[in-house]
Protein backbone atom coordinates (compact mmCIF):
# COMPACT_ATOMS: atom_id res chain seq x y z
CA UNK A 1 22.65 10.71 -13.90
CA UNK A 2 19.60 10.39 -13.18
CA UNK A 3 17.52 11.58 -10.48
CA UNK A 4 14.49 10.01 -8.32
CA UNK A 5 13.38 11.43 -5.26
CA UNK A 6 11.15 9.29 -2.81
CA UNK A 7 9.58 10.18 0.56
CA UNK A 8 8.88 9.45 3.18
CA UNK A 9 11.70 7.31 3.81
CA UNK A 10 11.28 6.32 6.90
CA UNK A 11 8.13 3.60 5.41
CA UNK A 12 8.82 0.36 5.34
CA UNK A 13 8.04 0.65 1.44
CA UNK A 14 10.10 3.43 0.84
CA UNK A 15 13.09 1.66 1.82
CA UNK A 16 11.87 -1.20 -0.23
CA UNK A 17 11.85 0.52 -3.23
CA UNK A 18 14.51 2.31 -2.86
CA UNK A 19 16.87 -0.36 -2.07
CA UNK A 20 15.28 -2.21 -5.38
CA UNK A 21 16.05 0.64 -7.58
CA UNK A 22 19.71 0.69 -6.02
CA UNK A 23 20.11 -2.89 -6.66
CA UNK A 24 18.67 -3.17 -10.46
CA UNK A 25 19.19 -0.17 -11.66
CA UNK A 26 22.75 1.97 -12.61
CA UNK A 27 23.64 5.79 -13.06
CA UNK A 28 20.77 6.76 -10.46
CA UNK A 29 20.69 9.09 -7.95
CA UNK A 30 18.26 8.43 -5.16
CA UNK A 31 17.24 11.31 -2.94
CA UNK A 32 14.93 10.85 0.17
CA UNK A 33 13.13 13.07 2.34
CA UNK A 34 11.11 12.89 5.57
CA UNK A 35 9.16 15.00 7.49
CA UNK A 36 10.59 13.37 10.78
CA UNK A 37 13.70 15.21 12.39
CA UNK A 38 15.45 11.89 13.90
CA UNK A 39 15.63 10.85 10.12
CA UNK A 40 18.23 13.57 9.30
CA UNK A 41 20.78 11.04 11.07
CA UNK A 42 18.93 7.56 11.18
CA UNK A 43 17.45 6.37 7.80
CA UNK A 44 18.25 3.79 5.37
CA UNK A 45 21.56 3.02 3.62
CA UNK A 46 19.71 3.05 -0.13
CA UNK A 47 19.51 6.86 -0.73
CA UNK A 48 22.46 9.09 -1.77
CA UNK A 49 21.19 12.03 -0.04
CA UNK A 50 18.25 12.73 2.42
CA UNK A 51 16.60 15.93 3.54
CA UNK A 52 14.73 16.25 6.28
CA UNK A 53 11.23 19.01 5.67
CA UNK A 54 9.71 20.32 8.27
CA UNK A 55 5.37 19.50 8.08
CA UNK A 56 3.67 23.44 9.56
CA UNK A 57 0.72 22.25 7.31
CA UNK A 58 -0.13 19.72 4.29
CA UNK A 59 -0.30 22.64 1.45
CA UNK A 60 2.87 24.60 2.64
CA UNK A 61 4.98 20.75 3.23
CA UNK A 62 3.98 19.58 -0.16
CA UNK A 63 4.64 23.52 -1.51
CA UNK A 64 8.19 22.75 -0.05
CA UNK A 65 8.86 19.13 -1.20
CA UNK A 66 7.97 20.98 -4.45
CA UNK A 67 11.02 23.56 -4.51
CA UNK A 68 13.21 20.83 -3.35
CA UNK A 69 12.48 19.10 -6.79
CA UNK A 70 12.69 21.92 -8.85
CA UNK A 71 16.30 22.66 -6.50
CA UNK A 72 17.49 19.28 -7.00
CA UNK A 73 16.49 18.88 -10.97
CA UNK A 74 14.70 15.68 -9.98
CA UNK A 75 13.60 13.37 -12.81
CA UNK A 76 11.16 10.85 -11.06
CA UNK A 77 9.25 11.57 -7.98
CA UNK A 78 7.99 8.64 -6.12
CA UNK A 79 6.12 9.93 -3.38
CA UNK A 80 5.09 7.00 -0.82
CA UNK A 81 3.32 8.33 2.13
CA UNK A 82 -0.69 7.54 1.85
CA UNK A 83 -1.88 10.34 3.64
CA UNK A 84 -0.40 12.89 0.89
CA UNK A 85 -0.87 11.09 -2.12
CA UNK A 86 -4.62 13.01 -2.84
CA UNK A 87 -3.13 16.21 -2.38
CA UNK A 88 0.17 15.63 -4.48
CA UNK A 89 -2.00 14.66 -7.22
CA UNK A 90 -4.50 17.48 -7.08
CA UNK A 91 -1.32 19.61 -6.82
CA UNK A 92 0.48 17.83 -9.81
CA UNK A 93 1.04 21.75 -11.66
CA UNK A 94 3.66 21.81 -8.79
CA UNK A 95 6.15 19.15 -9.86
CA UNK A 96 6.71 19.78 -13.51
CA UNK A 97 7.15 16.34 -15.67
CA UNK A 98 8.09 14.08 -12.13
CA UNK A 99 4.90 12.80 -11.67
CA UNK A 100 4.20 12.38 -15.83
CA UNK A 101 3.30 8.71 -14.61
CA UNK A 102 -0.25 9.59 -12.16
CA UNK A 103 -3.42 10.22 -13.84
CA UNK A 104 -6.02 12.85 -12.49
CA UNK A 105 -7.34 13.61 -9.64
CA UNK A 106 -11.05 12.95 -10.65
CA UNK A 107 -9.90 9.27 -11.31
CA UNK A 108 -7.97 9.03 -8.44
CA UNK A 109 -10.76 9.77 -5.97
CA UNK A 110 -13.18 7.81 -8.36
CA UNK A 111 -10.64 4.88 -6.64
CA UNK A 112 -10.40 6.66 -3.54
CA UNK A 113 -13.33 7.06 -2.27
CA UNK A 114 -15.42 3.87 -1.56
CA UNK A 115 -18.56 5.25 -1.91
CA UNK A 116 -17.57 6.44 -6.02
CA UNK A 117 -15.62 2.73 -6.49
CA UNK A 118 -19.00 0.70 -4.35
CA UNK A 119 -20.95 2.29 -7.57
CA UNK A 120 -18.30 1.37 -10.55
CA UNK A 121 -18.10 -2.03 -9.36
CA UNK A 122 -22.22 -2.13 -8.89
CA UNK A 123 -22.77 -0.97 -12.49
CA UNK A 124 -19.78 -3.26 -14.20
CA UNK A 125 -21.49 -6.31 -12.27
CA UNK A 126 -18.69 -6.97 -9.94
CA UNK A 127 -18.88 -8.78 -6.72
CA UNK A 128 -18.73 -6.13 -3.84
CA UNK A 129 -20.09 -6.94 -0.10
CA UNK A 130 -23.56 -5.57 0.00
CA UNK A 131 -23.86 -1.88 1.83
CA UNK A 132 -26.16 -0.42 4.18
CA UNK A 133 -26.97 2.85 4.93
CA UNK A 134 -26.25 3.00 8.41
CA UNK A 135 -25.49 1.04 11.91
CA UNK A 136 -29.09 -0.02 12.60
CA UNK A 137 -30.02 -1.49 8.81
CA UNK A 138 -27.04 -3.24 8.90
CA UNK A 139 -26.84 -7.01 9.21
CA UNK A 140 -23.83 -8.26 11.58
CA UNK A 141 -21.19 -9.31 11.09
CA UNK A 142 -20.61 -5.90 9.66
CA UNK A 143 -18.02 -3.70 9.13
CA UNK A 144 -17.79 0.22 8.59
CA UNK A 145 -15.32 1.81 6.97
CA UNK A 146 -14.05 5.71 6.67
CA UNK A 147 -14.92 6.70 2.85
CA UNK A 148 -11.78 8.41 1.99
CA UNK A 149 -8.96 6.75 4.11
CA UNK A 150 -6.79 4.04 3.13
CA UNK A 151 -6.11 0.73 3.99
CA UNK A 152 -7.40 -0.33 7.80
CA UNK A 153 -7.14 3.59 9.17
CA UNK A 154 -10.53 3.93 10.92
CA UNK A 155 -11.70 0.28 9.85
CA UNK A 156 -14.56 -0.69 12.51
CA UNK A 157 -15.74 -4.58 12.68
CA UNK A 158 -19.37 -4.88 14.20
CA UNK A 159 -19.59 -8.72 15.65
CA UNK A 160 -22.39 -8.27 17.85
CA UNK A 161 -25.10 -6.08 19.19
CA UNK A 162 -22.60 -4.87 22.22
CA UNK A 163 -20.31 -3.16 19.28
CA UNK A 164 -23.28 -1.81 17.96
CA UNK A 165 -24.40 0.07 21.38
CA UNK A 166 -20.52 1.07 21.64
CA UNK A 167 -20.92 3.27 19.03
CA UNK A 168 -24.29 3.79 18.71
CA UNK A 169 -23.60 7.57 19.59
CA UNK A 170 -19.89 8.03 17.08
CA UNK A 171 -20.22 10.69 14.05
CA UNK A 172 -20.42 7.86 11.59
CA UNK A 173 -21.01 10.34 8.44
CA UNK A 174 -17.89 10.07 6.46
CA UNK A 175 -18.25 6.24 6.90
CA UNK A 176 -19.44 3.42 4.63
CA UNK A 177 -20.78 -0.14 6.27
CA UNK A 178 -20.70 -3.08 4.24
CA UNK A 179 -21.38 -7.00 5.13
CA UNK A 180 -18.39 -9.04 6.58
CA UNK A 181 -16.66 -11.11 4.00
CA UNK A 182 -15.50 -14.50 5.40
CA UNK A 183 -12.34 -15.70 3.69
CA UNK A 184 -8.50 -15.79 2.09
CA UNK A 185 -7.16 -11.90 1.97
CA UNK A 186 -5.84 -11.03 -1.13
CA UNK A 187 -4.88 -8.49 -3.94
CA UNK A 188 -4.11 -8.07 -7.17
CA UNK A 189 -1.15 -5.09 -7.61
CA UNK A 190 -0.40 -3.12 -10.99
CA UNK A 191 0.64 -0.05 -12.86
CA UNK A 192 -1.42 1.26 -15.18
CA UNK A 193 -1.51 3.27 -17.99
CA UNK A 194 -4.50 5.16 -19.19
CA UNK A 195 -6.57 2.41 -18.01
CA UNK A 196 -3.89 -0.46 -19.12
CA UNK A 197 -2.30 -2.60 -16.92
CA UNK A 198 1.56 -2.69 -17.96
CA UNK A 199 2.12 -4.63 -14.63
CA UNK A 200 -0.14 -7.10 -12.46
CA UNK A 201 0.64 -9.55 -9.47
CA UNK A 202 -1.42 -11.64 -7.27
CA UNK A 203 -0.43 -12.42 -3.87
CA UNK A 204 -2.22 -13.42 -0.63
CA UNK A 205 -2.19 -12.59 3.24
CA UNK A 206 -0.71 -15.44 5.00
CA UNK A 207 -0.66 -12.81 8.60
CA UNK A 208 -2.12 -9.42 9.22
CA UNK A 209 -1.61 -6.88 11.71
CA UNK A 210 -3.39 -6.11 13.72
CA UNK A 211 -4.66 -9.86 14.05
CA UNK A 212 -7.78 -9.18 13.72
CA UNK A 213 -7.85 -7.57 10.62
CA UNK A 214 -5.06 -5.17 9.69
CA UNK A 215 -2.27 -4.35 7.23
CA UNK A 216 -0.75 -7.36 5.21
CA UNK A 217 2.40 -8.18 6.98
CA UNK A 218 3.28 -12.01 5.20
CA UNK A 219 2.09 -12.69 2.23
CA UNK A 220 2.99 -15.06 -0.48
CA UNK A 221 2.25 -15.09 -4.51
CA UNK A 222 -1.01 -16.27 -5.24
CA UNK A 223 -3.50 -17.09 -8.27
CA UNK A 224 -4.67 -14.06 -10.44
CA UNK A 225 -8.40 -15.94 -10.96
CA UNK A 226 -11.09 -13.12 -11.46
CA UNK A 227 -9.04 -10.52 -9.85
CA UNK A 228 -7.31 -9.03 -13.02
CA UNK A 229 -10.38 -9.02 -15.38
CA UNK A 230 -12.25 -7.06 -12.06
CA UNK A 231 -8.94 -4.96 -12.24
CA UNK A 232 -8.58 -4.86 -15.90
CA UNK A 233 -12.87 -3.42 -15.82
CA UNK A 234 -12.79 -0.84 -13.46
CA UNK A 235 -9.04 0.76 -14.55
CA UNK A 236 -10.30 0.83 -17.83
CA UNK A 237 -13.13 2.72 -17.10
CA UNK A 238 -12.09 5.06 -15.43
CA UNK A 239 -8.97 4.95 -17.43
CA UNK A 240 -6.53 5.28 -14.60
CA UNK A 241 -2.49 6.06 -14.98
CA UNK A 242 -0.98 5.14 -11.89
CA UNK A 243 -0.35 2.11 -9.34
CA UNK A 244 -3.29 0.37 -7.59
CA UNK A 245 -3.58 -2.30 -5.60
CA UNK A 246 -7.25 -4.52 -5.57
CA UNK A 247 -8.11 -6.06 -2.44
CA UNK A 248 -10.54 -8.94 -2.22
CA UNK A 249 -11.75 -11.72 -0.49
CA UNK A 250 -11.71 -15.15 -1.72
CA UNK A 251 -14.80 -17.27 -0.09
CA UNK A 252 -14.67 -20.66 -0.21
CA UNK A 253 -17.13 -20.95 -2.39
CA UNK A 254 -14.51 -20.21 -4.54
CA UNK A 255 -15.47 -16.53 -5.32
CA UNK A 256 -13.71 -13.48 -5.14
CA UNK A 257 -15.20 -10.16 -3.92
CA UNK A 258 -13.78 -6.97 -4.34
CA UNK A 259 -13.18 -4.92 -1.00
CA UNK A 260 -11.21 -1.77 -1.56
CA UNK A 261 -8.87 -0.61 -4.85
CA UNK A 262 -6.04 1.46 -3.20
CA UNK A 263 -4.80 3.71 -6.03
CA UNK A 264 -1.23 4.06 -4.73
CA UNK A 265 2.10 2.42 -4.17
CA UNK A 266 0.63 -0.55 -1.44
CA UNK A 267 2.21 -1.94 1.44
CA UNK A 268 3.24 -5.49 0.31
CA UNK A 269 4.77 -4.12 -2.98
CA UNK A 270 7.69 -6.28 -1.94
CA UNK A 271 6.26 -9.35 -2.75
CA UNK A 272 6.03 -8.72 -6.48
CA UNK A 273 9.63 -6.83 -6.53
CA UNK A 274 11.03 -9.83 -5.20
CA UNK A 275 9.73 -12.25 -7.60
CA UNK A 276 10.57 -10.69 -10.70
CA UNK A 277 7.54 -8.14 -11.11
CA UNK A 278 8.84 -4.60 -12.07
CA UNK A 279 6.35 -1.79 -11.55
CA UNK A 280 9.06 0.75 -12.79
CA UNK A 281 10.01 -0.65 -15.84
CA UNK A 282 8.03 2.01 -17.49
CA UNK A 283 9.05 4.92 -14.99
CA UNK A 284 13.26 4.58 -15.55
CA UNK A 285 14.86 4.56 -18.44
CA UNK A 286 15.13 0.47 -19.90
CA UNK A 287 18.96 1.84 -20.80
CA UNK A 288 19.50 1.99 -16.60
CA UNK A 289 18.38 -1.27 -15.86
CA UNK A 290 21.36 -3.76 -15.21
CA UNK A 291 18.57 -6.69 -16.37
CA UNK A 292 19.59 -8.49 -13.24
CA UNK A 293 15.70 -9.35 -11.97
CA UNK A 294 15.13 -13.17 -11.96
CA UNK A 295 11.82 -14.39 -10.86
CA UNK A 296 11.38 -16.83 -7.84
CA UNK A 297 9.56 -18.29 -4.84
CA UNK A 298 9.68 -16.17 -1.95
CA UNK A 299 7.24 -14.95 0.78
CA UNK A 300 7.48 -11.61 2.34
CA UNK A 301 7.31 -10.27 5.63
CA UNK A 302 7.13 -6.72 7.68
CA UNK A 303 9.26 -6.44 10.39
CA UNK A 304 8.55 -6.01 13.17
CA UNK A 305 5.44 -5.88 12.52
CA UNK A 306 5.05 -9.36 12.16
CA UNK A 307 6.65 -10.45 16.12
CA UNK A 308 3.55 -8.52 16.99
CA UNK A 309 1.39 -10.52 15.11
CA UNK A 310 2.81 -13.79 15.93
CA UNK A 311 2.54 -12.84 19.32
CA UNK A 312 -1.16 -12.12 18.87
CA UNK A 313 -1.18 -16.02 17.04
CA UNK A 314 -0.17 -17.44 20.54
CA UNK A 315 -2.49 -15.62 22.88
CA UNK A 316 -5.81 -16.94 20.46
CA UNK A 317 -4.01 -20.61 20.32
CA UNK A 318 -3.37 -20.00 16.27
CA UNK A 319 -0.16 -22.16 16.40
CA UNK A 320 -0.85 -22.87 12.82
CA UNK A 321 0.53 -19.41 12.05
CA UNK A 322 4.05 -19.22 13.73
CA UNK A 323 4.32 -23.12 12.31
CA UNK A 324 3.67 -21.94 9.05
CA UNK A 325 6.34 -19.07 9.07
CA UNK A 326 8.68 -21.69 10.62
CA UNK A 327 8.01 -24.27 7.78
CA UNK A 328 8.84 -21.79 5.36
CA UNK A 329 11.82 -19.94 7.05
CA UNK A 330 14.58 -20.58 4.07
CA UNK A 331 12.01 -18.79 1.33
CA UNK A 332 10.82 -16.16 4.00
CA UNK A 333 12.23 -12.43 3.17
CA UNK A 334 12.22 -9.79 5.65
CA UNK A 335 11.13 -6.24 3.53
CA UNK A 336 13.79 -4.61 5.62
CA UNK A 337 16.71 -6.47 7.57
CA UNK A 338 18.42 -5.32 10.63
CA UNK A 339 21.67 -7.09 9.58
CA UNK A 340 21.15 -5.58 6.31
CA UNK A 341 20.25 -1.76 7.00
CA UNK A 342 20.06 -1.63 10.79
CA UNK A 343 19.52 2.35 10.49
CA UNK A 344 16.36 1.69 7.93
CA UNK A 345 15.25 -0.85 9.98
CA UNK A 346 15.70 1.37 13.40
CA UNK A 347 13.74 4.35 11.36
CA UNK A 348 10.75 2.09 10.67
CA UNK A 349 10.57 1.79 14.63
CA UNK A 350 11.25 5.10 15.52
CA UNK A 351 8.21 5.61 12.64
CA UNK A 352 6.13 3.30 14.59
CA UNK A 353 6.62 4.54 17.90
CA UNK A 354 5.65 7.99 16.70
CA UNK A 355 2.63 7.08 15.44
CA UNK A 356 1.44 5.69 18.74
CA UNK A 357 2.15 8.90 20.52
């Protein structure tokens, strides 16, 4: 049998890839944990056997999550959670051959960190959004970003001068401010291997959340263009082993410019699993896999995360967004279903609400 564990299972992409291993894969044994107590009864139908860690501090939770591995005689460790990732890897020595499939921790932060990734993609001639050194040489639209957090944590859009005075006094030294990019979200998703890609998708954001500028919460596949040779550059300079996921902005000038590389399992890593990508294929054994994967056309959503957004659609008169999830409501795919794992999808709310508090 063998043995994966994956935390923290109460993420909307936890659950997704658990319940994708469970569904094309055979003779595994999926263990979850979670650092969130309500979890120890209400999580998602897709793991054999959850455990529920208490968090005192990062070193001493991940020094934990470490002994449950070694307790367990885990194979594969998939651990989700963004805000841990950095500190797993730097900590790799802990988890014997489980994490075999991550690359350092000097590339990782060479990803990481937008500062290091704004000078790759400067040297390799790749289109980034221009940068400024602070608030006052910037040019608005503008928009400033923390240097070492992921996705839209911290993300601050300057529109006009009034945003500017707002924060005119905020501790803006860990940040990064780049121009505005007008245009279609998108990214460009893979595994890689020593600077490789084994496995690429495109997709692109049909809805965000927040509205304004958020996490991708409906997406659909999309054209690969320029975004795997930028992908296929930087990875292979730095040589990366891992998953990343590229996001840019297509203009409509028809270009794409690269805004962030996340170098971690992403948010909308449903939309590839669901037609036919497998980022694991590498990680399990081929022997496992039933071979029942067949590729299709289906978009993706978040919920529900994405009644928010919708909601946000009608108060700024976007019709054209809850018309468009309407038109396609037979190919639309909820990540995680109430009527199909009501206590997953109740531990992604429970999740949610926490975070607010």
């Amino acid at each position: 049998m063998f043995k994966i564990l994956i935390g923290e299972i109460s993420s909307n992409k936890a659950i997704v890839i658990a319940k994708f291993i469970k569904k094309h894969y055979q003779n595994i044994q999926i263990f979850s944990y979670d650092n969130l107590s309500y979890t120890r009864k209400i999580h998602t139908k897709y793991v054999d056997e959850h455990i529920v860690l208490k968090k005192k501090d990062t070193t001493s939770y991940i020094k934990r999550i470490s002994e449950v591995i070694a307790d367990l005689k885990i194979d594969l460790f998939l651990p989700i959670h963004s805000d841990y990732i950095g500190e797993i890897i730097k900590r790799k020595y802990l988890f014997g051959n489980t994490l075999w499939y991550l690359g350092e921790y000097k590339d990782y932060e060479k990803l990481h960190i937008k500062k290091e990734l704004q000078k790759i993609a400067e040297r390799l001639e790749i289109n980034v959004p221009k940068e400024y050194t602070n608030i006052h040489t910037a040019k608005i639209p503008f928009v400033g970003k923390p240097t070492d957090k992921s996705s839209s944590k911290g993300v601050i859009y300057f529109n006009n001068e009034n945003k500017i005075n707002q924060y005119r006094e905020h501790d803006f030294s860990n940040y990064i401010f780049q121009d505005y990019i007008s245009g279609i979200g998108c990214g460009y998703s893979v595994y890689s291997h020593q600077g490789k890609i084994e496995v690429g998708f495109a997709h692109k954001r049909l809805l965000e959340f927040p509205y304004s500028g958020g996490s991708s919460i409906y997406r659909e596949s999309f054209k690969e263009g320029e975004m795997r040779k930028v992908a296929e550059k930087i990875l292979s300079t730095i040589n990366w082993t891992g998953f990343a996921m590229f996001e840019f902005k297509y203009t409509k000038e028809g270009q794409f410019i690269l805004i962030e590389v996340n170098p971690r399992i992403w948010g909308s890593i449903n939309q590839g699993l669901m037609n036919g990508v497998n980022y694991f294929k590498t990680l399990i054994p081929e022997d496992l896999n039933k071979g029942t994967m067949t590729k299709s056309e289906i978009r993706t959503y978040m919920s529900p995360q994405i009644y928010f957004s919708l909601l946000q659609s009608v108060f700024k008169l976007e019709i054209k967004n809850i018309i468009l999830f309407l038109k396609n409501f037979s190919s639309n795919k909820s990540d995680v279903s109430f009527w199909n794992d009501y206590k997953g999808y109740i531990s992604i709310i429970l999740r949610l609400l926490h975070r607010i508090k």
